[in-house]
PDB file of N, CA and C in Angstrom:
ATOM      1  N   UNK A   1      31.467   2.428   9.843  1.00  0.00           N
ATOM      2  CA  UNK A   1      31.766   1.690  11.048  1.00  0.00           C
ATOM      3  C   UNK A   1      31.100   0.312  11.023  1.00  0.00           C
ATOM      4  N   UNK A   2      29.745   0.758  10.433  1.00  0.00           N
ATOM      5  CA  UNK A   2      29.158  -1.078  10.304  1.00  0.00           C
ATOM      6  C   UNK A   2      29.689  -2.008   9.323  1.00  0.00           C
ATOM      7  N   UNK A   3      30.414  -1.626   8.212  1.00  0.00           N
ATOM      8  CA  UNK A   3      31.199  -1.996   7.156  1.00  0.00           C
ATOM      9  C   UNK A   3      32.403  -2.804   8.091  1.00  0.00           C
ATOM     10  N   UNK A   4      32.866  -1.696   8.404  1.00  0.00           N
ATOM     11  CA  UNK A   4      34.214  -2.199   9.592  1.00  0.00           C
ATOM     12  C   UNK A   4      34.164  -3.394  10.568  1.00  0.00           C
ATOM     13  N   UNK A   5      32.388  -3.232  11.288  1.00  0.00           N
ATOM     14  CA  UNK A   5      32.386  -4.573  12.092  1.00  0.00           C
ATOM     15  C   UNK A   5      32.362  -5.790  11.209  1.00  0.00           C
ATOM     16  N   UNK A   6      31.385  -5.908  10.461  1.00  0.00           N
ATOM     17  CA  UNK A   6      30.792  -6.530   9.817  1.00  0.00           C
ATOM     18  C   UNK A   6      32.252  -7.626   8.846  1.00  0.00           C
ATOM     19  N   UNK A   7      33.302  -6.348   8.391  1.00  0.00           N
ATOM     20  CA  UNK A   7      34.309  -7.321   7.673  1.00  0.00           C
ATOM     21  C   UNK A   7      34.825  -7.782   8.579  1.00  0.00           C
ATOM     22  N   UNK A   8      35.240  -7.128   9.889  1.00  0.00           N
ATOM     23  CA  UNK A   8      36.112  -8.031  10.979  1.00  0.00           C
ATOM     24  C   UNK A   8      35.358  -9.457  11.580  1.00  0.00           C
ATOM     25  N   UNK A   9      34.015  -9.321  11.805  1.00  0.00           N
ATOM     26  CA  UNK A   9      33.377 -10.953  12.061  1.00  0.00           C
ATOM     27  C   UNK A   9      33.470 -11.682  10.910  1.00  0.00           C
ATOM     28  N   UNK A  10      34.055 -10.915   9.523  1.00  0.00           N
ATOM     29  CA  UNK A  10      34.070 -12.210   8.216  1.00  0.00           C
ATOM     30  C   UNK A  10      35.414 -12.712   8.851  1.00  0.00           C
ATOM     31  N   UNK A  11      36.227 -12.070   9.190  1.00  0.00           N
ATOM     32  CA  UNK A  11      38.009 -12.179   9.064  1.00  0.00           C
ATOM     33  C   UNK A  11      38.294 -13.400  10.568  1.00  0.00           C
ATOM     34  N   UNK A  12      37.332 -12.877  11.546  1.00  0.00           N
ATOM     35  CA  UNK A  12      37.465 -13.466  12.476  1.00  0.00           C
ATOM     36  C   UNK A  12      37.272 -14.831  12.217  1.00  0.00           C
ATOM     37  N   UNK A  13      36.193 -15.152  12.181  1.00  0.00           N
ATOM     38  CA  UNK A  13      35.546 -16.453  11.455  1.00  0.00           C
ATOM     39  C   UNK A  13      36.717 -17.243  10.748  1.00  0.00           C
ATOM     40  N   UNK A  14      36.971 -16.468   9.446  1.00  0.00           N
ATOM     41  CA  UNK A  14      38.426 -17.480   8.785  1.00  0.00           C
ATOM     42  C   UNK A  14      39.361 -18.032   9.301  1.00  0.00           C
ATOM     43  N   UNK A  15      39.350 -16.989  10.720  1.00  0.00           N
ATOM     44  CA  UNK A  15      40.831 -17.266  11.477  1.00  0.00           C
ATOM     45  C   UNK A  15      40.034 -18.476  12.483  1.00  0.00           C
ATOM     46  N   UNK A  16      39.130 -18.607  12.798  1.00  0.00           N
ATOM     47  CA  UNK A  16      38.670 -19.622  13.472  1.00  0.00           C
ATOM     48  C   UNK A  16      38.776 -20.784  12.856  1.00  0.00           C
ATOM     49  N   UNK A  17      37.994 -20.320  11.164  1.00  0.00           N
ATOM     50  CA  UNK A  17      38.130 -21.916  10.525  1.00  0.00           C
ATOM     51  C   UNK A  17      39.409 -22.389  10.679  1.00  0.00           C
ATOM     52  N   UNK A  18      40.545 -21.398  10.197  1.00  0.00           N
ATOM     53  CA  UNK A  18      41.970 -22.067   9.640  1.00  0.00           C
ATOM     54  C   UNK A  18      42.016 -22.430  11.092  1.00  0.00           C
ATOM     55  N   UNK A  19      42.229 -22.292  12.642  1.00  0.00           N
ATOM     56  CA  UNK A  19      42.346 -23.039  13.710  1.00  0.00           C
ATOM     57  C   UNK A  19      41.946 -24.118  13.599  1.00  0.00           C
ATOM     58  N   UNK A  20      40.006 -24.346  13.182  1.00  0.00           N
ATOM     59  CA  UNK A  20      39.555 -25.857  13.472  1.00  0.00           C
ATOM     60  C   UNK A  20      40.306 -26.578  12.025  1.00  0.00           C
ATOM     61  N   UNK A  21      40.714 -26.550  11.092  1.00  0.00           N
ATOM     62  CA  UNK A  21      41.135 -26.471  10.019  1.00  0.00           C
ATOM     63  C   UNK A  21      42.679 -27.607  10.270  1.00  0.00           C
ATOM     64  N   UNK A  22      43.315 -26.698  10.802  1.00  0.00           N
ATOM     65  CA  UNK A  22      44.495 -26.895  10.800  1.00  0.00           C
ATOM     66  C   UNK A  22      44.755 -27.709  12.220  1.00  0.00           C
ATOM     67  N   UNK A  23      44.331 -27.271  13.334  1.00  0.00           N
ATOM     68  CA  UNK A  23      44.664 -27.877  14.894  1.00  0.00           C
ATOM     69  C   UNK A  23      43.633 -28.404  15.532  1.00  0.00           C
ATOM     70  N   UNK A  24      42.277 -28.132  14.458  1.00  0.00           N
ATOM     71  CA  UNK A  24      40.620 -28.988  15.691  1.00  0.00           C
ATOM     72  C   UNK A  24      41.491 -30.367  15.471  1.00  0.00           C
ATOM     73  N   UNK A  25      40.532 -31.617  16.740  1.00  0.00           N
ATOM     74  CA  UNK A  25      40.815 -32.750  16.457  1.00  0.00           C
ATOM     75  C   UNK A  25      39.728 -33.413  15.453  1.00  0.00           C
ATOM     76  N   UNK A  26      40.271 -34.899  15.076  1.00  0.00           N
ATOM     77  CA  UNK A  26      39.308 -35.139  14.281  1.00  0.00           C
ATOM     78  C   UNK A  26      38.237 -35.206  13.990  1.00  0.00           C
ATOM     79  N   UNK A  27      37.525 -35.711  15.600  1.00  0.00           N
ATOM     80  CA  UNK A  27      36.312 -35.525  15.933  1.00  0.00           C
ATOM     81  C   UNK A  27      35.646 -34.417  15.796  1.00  0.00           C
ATOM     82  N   UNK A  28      36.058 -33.128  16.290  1.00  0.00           N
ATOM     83  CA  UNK A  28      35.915 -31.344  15.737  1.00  0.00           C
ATOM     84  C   UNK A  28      35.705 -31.396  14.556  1.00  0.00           C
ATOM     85  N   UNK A  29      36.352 -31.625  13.754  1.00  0.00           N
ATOM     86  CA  UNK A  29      36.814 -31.561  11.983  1.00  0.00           C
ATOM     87  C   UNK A  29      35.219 -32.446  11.248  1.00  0.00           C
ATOM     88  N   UNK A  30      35.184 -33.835  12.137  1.00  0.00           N
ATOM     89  CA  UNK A  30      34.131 -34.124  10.931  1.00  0.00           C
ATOM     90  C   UNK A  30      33.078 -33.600  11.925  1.00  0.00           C
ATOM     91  N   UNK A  31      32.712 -32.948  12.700  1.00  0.00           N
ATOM     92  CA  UNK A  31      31.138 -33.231  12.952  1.00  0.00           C
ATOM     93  C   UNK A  31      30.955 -31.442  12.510  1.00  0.00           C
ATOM     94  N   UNK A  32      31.997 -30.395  12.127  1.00  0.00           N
ATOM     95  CA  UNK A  32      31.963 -29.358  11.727  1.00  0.00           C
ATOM     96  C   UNK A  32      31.532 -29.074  10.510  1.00  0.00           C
ATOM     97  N   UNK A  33      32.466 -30.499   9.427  1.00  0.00           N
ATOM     98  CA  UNK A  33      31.984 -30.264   8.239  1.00  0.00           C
ATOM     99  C   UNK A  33      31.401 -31.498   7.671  1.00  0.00           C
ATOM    100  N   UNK A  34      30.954 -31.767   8.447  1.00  0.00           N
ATOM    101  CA  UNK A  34      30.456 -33.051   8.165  1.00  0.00           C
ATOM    102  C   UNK A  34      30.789 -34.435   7.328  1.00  0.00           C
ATOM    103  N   UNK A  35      31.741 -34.389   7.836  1.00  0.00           N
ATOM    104  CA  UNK A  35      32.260 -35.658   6.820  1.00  0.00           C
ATOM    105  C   UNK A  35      32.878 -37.016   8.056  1.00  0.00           C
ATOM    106  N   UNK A  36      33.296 -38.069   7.520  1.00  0.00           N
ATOM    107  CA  UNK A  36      32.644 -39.310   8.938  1.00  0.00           C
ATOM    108  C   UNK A  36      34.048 -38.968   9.000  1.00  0.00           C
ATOM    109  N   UNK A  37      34.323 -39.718  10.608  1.00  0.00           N
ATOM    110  CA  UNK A  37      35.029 -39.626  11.418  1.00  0.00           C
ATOM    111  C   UNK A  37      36.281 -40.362  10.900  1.00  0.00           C
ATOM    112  N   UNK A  38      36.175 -41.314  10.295  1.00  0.00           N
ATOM    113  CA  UNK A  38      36.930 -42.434   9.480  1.00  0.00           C
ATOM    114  C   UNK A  38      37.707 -41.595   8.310  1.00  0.00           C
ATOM    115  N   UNK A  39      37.047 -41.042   7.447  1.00  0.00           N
ATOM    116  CA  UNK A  39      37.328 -40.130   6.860  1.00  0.00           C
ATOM    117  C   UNK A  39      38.521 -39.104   7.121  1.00  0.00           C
ATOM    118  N   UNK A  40      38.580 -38.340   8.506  1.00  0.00           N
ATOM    119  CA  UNK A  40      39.102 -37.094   8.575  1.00  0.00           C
ATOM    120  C   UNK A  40      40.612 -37.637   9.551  1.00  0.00           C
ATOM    121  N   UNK A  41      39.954 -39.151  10.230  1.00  0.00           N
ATOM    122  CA  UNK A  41      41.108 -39.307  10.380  1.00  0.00           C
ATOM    123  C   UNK A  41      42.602 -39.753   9.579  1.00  0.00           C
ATOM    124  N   UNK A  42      42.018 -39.933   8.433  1.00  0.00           N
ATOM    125  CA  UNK A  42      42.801 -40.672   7.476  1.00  0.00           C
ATOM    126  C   UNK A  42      44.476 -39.148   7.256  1.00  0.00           C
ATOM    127  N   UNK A  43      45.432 -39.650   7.219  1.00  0.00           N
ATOM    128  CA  UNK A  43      46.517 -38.733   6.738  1.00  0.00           C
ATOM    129  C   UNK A  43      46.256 -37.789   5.794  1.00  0.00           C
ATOM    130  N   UNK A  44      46.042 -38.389   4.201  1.00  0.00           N
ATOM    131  CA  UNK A  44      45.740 -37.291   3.420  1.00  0.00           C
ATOM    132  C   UNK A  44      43.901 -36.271   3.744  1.00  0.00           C
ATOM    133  N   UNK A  45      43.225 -36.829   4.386  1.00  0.00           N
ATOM    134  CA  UNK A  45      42.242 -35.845   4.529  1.00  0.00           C
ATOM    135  C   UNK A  45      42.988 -34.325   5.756  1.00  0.00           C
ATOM    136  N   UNK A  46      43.913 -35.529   6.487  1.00  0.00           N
ATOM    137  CA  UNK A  46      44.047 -34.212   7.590  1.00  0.00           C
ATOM    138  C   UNK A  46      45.313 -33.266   7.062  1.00  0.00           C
ATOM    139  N   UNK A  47      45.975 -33.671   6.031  1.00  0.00           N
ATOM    140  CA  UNK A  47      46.445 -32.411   5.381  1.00  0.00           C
ATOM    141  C   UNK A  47      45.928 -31.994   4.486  1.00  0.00           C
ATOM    142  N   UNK A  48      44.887 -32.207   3.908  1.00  0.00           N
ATOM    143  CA  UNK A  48      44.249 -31.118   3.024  1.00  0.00           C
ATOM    144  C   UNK A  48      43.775 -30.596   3.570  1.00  0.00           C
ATOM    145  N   UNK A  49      42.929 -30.793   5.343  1.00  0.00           N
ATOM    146  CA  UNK A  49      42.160 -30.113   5.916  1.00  0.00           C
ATOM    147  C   UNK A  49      43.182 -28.674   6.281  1.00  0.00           C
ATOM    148  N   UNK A  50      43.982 -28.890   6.481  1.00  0.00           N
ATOM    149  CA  UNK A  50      45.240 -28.086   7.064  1.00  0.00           C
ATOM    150  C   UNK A  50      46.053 -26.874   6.182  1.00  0.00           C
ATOM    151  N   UNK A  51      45.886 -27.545   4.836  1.00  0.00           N
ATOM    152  CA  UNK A  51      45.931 -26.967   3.815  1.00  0.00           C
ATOM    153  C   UNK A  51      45.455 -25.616   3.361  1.00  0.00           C
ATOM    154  N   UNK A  52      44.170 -26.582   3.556  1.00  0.00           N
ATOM    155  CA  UNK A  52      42.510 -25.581   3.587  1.00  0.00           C
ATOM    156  C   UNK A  52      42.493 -24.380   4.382  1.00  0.00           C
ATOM    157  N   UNK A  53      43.113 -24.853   5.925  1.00  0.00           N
ATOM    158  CA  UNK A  53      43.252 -24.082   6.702  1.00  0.00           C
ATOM    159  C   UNK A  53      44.262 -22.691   6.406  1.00  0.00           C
ATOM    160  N   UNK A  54      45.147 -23.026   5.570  1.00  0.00           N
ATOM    161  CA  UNK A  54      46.384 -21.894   5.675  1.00  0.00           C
ATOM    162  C   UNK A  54      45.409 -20.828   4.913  1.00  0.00           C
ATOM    163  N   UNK A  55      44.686 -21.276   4.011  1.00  0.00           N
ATOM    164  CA  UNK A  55      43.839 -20.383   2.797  1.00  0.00           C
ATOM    165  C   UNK A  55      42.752 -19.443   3.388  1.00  0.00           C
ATOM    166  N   UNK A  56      41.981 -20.417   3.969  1.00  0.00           N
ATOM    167  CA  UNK A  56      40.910 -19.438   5.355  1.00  0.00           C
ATOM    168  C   UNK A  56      41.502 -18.635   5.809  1.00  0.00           C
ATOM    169  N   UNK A  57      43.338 -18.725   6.895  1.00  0.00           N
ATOM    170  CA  UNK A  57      43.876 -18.081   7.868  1.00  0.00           C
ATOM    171  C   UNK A  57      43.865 -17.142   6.769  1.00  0.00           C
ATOM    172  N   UNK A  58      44.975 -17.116   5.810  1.00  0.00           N
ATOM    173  CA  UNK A  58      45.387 -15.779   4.469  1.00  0.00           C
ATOM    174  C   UNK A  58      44.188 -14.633   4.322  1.00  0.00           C
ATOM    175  N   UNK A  59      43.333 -15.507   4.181  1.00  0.00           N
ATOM    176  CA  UNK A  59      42.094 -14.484   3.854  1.00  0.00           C
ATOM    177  C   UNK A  59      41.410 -14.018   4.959  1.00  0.00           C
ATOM    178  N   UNK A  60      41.398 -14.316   6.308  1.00  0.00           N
ATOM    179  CA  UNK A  60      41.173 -13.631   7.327  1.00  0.00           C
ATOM    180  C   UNK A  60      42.181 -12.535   7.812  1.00  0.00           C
ATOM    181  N   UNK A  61      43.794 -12.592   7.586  1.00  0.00           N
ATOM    182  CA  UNK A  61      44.924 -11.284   8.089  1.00  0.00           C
ATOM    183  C   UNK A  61      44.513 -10.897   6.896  1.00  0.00           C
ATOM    184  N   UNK A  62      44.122 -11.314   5.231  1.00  0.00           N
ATOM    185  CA  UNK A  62      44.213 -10.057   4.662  1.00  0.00           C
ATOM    186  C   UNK A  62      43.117  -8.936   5.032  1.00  0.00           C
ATOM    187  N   UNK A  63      41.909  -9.456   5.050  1.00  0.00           N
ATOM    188  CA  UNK A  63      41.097  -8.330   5.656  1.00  0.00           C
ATOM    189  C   UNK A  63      41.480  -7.853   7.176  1.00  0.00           C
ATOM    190  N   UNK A  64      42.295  -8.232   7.983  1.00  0.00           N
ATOM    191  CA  UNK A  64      42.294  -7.707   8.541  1.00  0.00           C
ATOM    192  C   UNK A  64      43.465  -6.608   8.380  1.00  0.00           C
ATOM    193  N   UNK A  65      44.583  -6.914   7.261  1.00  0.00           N
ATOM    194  CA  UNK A  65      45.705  -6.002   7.029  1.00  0.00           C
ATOM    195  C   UNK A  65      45.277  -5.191   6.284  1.00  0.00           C
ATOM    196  N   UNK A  66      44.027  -5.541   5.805  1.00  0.00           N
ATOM    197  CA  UNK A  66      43.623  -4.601   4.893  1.00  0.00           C
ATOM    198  C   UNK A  66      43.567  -3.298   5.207  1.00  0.00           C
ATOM    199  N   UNK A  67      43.244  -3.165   6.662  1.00  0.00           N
ATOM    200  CA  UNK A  67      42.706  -1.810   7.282  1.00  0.00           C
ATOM    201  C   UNK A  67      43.808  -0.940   7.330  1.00  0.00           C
ATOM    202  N   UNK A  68      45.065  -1.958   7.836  1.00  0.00           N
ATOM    203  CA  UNK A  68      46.090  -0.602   7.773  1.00  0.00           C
ATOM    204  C   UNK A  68      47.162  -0.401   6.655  1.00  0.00           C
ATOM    205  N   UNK A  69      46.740  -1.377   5.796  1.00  0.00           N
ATOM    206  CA  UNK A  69      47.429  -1.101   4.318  1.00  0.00           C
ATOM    207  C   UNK A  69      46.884  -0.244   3.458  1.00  0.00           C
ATOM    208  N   UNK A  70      45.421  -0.257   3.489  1.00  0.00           N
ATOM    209  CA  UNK A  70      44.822   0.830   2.227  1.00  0.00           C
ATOM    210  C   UNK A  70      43.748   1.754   3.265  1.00  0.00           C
ATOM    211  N   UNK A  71      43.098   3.065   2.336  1.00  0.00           N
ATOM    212  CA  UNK A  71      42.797   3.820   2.726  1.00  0.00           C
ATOM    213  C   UNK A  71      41.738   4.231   1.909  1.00  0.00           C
ATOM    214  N   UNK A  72      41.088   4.759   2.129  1.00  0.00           N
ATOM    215  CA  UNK A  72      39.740   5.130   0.653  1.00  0.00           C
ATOM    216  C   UNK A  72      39.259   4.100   0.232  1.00  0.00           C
ATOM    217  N   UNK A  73      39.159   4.581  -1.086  1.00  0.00           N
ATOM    218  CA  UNK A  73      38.467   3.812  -2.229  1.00  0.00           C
ATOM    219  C   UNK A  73      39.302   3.109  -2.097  1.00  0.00           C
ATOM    220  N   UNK A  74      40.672   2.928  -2.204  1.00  0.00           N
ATOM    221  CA  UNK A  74      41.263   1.585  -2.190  1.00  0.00           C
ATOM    222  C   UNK A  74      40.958   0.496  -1.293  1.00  0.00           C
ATOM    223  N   UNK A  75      40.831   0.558   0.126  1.00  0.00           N
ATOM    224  CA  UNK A  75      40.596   0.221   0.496  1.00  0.00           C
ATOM    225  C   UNK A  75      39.261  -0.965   0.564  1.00  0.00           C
ATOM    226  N   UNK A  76      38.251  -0.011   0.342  1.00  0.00           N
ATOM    227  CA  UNK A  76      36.918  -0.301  -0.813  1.00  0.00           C
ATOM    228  C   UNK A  76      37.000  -1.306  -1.268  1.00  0.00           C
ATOM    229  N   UNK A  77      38.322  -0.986  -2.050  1.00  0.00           N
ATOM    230  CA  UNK A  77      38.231  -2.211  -3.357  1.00  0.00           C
ATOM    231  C   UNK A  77      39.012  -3.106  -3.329  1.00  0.00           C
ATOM    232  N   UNK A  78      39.566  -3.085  -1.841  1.00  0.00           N
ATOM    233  CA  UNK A  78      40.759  -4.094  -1.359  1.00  0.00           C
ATOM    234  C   UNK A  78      39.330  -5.437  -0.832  1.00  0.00           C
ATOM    235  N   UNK A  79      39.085  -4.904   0.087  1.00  0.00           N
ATOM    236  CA  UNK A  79      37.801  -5.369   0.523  1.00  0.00           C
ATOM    237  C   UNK A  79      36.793  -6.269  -0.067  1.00  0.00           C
ATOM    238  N   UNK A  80      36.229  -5.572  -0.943  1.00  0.00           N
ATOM    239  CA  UNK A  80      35.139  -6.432  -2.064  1.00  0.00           C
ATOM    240  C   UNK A  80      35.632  -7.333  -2.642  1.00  0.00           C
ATOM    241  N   UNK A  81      36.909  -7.216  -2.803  1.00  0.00           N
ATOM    242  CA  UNK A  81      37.659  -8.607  -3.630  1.00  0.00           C
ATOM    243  C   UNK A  81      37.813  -9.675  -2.746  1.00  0.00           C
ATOM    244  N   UNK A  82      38.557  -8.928  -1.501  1.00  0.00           N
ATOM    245  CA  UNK A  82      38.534 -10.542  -0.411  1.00  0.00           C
ATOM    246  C   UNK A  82      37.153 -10.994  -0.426  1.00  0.00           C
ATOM    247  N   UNK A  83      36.457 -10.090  -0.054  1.00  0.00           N
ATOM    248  CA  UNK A  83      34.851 -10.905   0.324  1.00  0.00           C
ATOM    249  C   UNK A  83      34.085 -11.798  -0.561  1.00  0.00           C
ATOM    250  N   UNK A  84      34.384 -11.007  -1.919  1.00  0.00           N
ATOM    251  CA  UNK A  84      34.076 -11.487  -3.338  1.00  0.00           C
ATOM    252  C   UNK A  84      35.000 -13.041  -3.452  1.00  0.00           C
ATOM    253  N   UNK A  85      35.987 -13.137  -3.425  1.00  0.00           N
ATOM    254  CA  UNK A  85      36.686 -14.647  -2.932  1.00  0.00           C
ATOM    255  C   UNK A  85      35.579 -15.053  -2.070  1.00  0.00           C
ATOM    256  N   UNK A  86      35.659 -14.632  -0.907  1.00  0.00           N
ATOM    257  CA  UNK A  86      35.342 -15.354   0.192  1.00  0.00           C
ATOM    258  C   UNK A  86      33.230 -15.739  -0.843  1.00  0.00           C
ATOM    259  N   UNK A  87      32.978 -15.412  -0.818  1.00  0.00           N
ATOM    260  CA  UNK A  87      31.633 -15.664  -1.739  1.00  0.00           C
ATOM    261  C   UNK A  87      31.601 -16.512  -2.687  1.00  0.00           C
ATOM    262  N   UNK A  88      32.715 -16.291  -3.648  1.00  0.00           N
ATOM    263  CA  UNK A  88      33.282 -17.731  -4.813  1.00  0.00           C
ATOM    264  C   UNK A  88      32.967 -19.039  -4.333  1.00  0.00           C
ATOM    265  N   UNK A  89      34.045 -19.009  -2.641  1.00  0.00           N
ATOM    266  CA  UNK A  89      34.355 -20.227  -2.279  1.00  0.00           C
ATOM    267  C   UNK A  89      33.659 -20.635  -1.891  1.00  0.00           C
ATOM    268  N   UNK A  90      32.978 -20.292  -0.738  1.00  0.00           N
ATOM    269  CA  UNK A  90      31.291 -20.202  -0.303  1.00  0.00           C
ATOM    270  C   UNK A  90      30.581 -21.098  -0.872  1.00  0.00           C
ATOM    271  N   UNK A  91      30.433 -20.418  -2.347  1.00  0.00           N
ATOM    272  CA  UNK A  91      29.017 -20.924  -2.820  1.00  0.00           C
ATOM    273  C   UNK A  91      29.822 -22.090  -3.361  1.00  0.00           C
ATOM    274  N   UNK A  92      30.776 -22.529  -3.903  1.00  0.00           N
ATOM    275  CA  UNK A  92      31.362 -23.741  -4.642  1.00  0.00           C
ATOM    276  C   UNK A  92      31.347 -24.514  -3.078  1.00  0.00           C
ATOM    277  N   UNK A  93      31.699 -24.460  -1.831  1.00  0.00           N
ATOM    278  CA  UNK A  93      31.957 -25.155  -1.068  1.00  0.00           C
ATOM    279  C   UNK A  93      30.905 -25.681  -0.652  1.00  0.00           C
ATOM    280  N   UNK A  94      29.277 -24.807  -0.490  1.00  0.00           N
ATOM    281  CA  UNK A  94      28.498 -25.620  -0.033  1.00  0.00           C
ATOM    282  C   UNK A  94      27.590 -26.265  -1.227  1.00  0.00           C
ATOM    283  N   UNK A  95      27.914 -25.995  -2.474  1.00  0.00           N
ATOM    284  CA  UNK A  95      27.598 -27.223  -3.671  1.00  0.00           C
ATOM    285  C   UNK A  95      28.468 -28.128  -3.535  1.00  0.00           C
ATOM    286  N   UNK A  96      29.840 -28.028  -3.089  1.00  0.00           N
ATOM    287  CA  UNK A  96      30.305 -29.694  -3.177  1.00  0.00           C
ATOM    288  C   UNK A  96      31.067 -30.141  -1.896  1.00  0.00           C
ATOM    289  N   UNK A  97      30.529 -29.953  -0.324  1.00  0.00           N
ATOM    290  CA  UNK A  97      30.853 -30.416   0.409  1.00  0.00           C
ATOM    291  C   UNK A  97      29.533 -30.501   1.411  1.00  0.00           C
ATOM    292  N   UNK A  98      29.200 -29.414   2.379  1.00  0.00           N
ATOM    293  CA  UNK A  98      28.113 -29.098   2.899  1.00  0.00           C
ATOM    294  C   UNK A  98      26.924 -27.875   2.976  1.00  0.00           C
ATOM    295  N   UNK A  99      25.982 -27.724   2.711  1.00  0.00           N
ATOM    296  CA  UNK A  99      25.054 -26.911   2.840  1.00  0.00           C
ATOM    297  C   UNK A  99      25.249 -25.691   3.716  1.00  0.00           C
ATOM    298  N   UNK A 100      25.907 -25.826   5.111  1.00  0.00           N
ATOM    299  CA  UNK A 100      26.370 -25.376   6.190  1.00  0.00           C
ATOM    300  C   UNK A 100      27.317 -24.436   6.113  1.00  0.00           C
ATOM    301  N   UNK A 101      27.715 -24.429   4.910  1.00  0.00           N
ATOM    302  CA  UNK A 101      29.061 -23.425   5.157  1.00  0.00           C
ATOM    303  C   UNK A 101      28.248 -22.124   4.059  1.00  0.00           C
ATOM    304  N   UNK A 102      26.877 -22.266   3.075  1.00  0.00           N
ATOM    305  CA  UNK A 102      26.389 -21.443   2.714  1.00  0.00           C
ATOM    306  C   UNK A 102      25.711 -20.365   4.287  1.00  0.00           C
ATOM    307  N   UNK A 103      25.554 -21.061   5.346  1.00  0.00           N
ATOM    308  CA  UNK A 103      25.020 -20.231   6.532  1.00  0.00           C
ATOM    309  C   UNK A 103      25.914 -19.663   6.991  1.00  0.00           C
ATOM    310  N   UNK A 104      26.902 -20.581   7.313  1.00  0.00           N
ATOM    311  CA  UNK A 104      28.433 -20.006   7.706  1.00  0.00           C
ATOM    312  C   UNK A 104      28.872 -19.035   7.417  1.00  0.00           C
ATOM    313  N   UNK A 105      29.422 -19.671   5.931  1.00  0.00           N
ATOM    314  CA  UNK A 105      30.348 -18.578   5.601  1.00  0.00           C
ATOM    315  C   UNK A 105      29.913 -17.472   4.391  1.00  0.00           C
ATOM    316  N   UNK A 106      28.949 -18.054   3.339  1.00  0.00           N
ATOM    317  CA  UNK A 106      28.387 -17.233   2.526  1.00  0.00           C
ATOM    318  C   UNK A 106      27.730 -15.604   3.080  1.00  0.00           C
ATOM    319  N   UNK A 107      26.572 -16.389   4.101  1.00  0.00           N
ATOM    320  CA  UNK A 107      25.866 -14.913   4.508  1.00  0.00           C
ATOM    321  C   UNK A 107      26.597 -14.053   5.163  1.00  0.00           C
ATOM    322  N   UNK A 108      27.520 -14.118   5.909  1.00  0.00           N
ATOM    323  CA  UNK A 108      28.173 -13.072   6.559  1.00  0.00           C
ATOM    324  C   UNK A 108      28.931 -12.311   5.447  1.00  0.00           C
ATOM    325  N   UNK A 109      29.700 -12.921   5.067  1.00  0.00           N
ATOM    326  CA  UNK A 109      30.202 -12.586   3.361  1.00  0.00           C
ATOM    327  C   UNK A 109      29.835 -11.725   2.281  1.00  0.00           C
ATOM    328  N   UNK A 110      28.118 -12.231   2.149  1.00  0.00           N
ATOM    329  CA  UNK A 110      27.719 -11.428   1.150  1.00  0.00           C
ATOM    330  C   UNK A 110      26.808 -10.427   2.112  1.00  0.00           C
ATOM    331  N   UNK A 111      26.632 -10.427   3.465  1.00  0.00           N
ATOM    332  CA  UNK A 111      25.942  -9.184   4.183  1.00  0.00           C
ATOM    333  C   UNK A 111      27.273  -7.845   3.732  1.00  0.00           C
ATOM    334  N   UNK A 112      28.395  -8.650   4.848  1.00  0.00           N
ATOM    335  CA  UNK A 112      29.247  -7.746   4.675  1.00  0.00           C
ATOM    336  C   UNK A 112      29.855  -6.805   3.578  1.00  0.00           C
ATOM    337  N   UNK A 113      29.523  -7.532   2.088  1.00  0.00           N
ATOM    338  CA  UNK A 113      29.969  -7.289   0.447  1.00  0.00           C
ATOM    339  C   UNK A 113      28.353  -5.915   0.297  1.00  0.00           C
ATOM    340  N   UNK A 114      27.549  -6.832   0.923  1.00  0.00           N
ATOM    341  CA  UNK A 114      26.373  -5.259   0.338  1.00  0.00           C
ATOM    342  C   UNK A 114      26.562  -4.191   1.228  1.00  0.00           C
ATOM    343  N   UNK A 115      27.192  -4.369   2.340  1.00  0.00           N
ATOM    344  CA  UNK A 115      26.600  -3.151   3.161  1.00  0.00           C
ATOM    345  C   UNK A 115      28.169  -1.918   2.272  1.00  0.00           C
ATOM    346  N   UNK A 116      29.124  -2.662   1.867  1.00  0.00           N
ATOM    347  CA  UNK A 116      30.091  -2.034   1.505  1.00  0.00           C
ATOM    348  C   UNK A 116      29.835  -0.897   0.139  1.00  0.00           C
ATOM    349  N   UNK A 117      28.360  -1.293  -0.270  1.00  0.00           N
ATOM    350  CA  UNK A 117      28.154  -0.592  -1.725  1.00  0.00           C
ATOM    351  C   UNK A 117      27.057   0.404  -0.958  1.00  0.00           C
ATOM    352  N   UNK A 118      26.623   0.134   0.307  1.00  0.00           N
ATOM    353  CA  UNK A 118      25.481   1.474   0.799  1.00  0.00           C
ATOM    354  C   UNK A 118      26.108   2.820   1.350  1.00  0.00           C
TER     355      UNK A 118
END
């Protein structure tokens, strides 16, 4: 059951990012991820941001479809892989964008990835 909460606040979260992602305004967008205001308003930043966003949303319904697509061990191992992504990106994102998204999005990520092996 703590497995269960624990992946749904990862899933939730994604679905939040892909919102600020895709529909925050600009002002939202840079002071979230820190990048200047000048910046995010520009066209190509706000579709990559948006971009970005569809990838967060994907990986937030898959854990959450996860629950009623697999069962067991599959399930298990449906799981560890999203999170295991979600950890990849994590750690590459806050080496080459902000520090912030290792608090964000890493720790919930890799809480949620250990409690799945107890």
């Amino acid at each position: 059951m703590i497995t269960m909460i624990l992946v749904l606040v990862v899933a939730l979260e994604h679905l939040g990012i892909m919102l600020l992602e895709m529909f925050g305004t600009p002002a939202q967008q840079a002071k979230a991820f820190d990048m200047s205001l000048e910046y995010v308003k520009q066209r190509p930043a706000r579709v990559a941001l948006a971009n970005q966003g569809i990838y967060n949303g994907m990986l937030g319904i898959s854990l959450i479809a996860s629950f009623w697509l697999f069962h067991g061990p599959a399930l298990v191992t449906v799981i560890r892989l999203l999170l295991g992504f979600i950890v990849i990106v994590a750690l590459y994102g806050g080496l080459t964008a902000t520090r912030k998204i290792w608090l964000v999005q890493l720790l919930p990520a890799v809480i949620a990835l250990l409690v799945t092996f107890i």
